[in-house]
Each structure stands twice: as structure tokens, then as C-alpha cells.
Protein backbone atom coordinates (compact mmCIF):
# COMPACT_ATOMS: atom_id res chain seq x y z
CA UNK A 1 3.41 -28.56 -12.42
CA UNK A 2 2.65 -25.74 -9.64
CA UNK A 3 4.80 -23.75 -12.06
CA UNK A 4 2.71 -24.01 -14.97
CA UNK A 5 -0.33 -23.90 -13.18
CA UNK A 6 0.81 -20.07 -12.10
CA UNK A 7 2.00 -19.26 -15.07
CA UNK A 8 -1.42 -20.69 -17.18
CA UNK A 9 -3.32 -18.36 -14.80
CA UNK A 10 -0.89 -15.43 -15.34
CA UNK A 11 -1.23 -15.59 -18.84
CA UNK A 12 -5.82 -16.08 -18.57
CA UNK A 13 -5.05 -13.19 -15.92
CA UNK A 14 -3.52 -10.95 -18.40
CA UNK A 15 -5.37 -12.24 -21.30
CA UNK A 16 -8.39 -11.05 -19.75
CA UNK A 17 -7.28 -8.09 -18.56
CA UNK A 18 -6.17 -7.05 -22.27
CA UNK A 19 -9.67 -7.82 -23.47
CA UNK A 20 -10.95 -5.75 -20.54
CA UNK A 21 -8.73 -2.61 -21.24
CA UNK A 22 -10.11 -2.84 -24.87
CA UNK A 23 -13.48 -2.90 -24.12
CA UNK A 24 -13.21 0.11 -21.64
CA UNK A 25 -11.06 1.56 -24.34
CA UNK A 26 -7.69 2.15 -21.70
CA UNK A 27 -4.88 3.56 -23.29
CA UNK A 28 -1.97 2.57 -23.54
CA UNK A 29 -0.30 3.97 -20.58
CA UNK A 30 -2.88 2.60 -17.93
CA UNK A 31 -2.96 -0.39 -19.17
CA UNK A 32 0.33 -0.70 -18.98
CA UNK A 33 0.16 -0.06 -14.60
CA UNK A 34 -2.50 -2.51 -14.74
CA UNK A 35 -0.11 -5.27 -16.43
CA UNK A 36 2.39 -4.24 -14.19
CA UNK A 37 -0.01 -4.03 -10.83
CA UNK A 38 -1.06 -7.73 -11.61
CA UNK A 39 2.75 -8.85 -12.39
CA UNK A 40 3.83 -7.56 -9.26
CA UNK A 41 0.68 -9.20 -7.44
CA UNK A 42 1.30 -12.67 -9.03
CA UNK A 43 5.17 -12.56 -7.92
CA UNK A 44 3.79 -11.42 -4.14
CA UNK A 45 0.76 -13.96 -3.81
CA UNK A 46 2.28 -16.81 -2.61
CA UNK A 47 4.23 -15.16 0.23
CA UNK A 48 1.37 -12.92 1.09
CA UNK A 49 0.23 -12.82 4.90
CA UNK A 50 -2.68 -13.54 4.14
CA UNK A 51 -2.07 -16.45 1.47
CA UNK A 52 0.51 -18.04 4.62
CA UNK A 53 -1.35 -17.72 7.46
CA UNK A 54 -5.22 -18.64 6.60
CA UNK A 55 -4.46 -22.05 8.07
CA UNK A 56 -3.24 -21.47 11.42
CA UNK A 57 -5.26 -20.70 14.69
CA UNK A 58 -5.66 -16.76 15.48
CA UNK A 59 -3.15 -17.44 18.30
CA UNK A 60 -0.70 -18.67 15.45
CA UNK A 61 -1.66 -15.49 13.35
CA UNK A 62 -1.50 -13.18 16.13
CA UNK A 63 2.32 -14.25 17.20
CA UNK A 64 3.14 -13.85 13.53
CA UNK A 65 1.64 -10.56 13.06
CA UNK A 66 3.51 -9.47 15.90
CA UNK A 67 6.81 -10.84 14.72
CA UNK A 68 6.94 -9.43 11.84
CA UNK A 69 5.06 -6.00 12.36
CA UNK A 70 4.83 -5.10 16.31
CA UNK A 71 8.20 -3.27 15.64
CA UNK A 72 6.82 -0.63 13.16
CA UNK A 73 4.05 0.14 14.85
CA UNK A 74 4.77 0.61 18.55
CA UNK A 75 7.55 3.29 16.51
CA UNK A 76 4.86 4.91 15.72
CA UNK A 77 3.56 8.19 17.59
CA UNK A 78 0.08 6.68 16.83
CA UNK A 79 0.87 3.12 18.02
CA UNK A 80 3.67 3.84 21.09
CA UNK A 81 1.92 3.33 24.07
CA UNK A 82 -1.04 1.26 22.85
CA UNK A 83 -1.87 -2.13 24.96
CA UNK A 84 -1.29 -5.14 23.06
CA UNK A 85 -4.62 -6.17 23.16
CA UNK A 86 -5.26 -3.22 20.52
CA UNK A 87 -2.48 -3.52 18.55
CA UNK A 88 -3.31 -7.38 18.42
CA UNK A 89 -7.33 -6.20 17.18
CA UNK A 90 -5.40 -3.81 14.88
CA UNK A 91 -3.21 -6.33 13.04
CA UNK A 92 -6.06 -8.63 13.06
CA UNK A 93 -7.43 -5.84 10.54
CA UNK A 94 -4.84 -5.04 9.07
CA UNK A 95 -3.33 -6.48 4.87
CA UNK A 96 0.12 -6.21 3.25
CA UNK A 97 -0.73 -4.38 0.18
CA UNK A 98 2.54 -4.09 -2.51
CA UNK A 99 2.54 -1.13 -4.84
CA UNK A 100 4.52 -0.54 -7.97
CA UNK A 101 7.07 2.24 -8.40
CA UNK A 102 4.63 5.95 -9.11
CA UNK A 103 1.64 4.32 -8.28
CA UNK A 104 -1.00 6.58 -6.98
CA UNK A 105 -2.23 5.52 -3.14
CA UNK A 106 -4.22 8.59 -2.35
CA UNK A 107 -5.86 11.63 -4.44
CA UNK A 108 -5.55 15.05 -2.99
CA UNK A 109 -9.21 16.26 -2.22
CA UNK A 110 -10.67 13.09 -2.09
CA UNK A 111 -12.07 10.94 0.67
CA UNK A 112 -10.23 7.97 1.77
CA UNK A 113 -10.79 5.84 4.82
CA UNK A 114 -8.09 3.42 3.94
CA UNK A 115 -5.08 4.11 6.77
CA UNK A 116 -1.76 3.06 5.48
CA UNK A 117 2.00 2.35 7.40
CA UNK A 118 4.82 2.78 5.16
CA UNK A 119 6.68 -0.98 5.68
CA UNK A 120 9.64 0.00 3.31
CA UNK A 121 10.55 2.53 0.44
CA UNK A 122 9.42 5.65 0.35
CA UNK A 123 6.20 8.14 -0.69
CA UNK A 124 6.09 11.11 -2.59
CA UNK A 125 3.43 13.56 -1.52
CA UNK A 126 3.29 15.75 -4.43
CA UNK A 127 1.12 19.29 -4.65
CA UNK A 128 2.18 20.20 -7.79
CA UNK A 129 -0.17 19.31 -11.16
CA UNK A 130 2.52 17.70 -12.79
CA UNK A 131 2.19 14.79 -10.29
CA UNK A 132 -1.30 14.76 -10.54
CA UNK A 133 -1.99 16.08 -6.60
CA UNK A 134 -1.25 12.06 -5.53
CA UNK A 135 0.17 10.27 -2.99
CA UNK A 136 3.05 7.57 -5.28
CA UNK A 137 4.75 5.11 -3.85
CA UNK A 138 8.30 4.95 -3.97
CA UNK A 139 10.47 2.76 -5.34
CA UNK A 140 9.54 -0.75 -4.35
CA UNK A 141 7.03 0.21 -1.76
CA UNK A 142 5.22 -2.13 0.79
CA UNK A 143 2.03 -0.69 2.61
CA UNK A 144 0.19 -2.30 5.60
CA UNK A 145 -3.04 -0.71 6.90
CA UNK A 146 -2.57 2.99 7.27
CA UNK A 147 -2.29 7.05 8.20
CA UNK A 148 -0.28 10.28 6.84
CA UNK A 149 1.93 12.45 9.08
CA UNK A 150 3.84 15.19 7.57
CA UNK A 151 5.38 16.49 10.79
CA UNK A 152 8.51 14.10 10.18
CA UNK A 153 8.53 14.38 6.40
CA UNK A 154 11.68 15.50 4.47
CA UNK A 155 10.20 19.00 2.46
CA UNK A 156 11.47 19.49 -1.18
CA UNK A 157 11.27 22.76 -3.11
CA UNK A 158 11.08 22.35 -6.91
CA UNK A 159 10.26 24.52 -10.04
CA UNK A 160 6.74 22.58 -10.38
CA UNK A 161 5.77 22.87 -6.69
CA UNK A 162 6.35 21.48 -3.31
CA UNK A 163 6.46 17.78 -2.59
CA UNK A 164 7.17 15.88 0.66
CA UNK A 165 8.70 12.61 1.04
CA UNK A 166 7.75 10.18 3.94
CA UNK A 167 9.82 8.09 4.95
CA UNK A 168 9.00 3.85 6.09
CA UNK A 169 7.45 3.96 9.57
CA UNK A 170 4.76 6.78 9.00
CA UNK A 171 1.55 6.49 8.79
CA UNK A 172 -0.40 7.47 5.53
CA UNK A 173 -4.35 9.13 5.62
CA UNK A 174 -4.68 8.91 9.87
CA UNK A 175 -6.40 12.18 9.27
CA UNK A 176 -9.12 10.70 6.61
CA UNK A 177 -8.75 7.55 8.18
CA UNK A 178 -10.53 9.02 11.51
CA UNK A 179 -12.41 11.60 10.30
CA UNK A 180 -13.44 10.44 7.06
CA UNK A 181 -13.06 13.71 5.14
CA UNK A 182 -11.07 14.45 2.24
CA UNK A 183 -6.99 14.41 2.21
């Protein structure tokens, strides 16, 4: 029955959506991301953090945070040497956010306060204008509240243009993040 009931609400979910890409006239193209976006968010939902963990004290929520994400962070050179008592506050803050494969996290130029840590895959900071001057996520890549440092980045030269690719661990955005001014 649970079954059903997911997939019924799939199906209104993307029924909806199709009626909504028509009436903003979407082509074909972004339309198909969205499909994708909400596919990806329907297989993810019930295993979310968030979806989990609503019904347990913050003292419950706070050991799990730490369980699962204390590692990643205190790797960080943002994190590594922060007291616990912040990096509790942080992850308090803090959502697993799952993007599909070339999605576009950030737009060159424009301002972002969302900070982002790289969980797993990869992202492809692209200057060039075939990539559109975005941040993509890699292939299957998992985001959780956020910052960008380039200083351990792997550089690639190409015929369009230089791109960068960070690696899981980083930060995405600290600079916009903290200042609030444009990537």
C-alpha cells in the first residue's frame, strides 16, 4: 500500500509538474532536469536526514549528525579545530541536498549565500561559455551545507577554457557564503 501511495504521488507530482512546464512554456530540455530533479528527490525522501530524524530529541539528532558527518568536516581547513559546540550549532543548520549528474549549484557572477560541503562525487567549476560559467555537480553528487576552495582543486586545460574539479571534502561558496557577494 505504502508503495502505491508513493508512486500515486509520483505520478500527481509529475503530472503537475508537466502542466506547469506547459504553462511557463519550458522546453524540452529543462523540463526534462526538472523530471529528473524530482525522480531523484522521490527515490532520496524517505532516507533523507531530515525525513529520519524529525522524531527524535536534539540530543538523538545531534549524535547522528555527528556520526555520520563530524568526519568531513573537522577534514576540513574551515572546520579542523572548531569546538564541538559549533560544529554541533552548524549541523543543527545544516540539509543533505542530492543533485543530479550536470546540474548547476552555483552561477558565476551571481550572489549566493548558500555554503555547500562536497559529501561524495565530484564538481566541475567551469569558466568557459560552453558550460554556462556554473558550478555542476558530478556524477552522483551529494551536498550538505556549504563553501568553495580552489586551493586543493585538480586544474584542467581544455580548448573551450579552464575548468577545475573539486574533489568530496571541500567546501563550495565559503567566500559568498561569508561575505555575501557574488562568486
Amino acid at each position: 500500500v505504502k508503495n502505491d501511495q508513493k508512486t500515486g504521488l509520483y505520478r500527481e507530482t509529475l503530472h503537475v509538474l508537466s502542466k506547469y512546464a506547459t504553462l511557463h512554456d519550458f522546453d524540452a530540455n529543462f523540463t526534462k532536469k526538472l523530471k529528473n530533479q524530482l525522480q531523484l528527490d522521490f527515490d532520496n525522501r524517505e532516507i533523507a536526514d531530515e525525513q529520519v530524524l524529525q522524531f527524535f530529541p536534539v540530543g538523538v539528532r545531534r549524535r547522528v549528525l555527528r556520526r555520520l558527518y563530524l568526519q568531513s568536516l573537522i577534514n576540513t581547513d574551515l572546520m579542523r579545530g572548531t569546538r564541538n559546540q559549533f560544529v554541533d550549532a552548524f549541523l543543527s543548520l545544516c540539509k543533505v541536498e542530492v543533485f543530479s549528474p550536470g546540474d548547476e549549484l552555483l552561477q558565476r557572477g551571481a550572489v549566493s549565500s548558500e555554503l555547500y560541503l562536497l559529501l561524495d562525487g565530484s564538481l566541475e567549476v567551469a569558466s568557459s561559455d560552453t558550460l554556462d560559467n556554473s558550478l555542476r555537480g558530478g556524477k552522483d553528487s551529494v551536498y550538505i551545507a556549504s563553501v568553495w576552495s580552489l586551493a586543493d582543486s585538480t586544474e584542467i586545460g581544455s580548448a573551450s577554457g579552464k575548468r577545475r574539479i573539486i574533489p568530496k571534502g571541500e567546501f563550495v561558496n565559503e567566500l559568498g557564503f561569508f561575505t555575501e557577494s557574488p562568486n
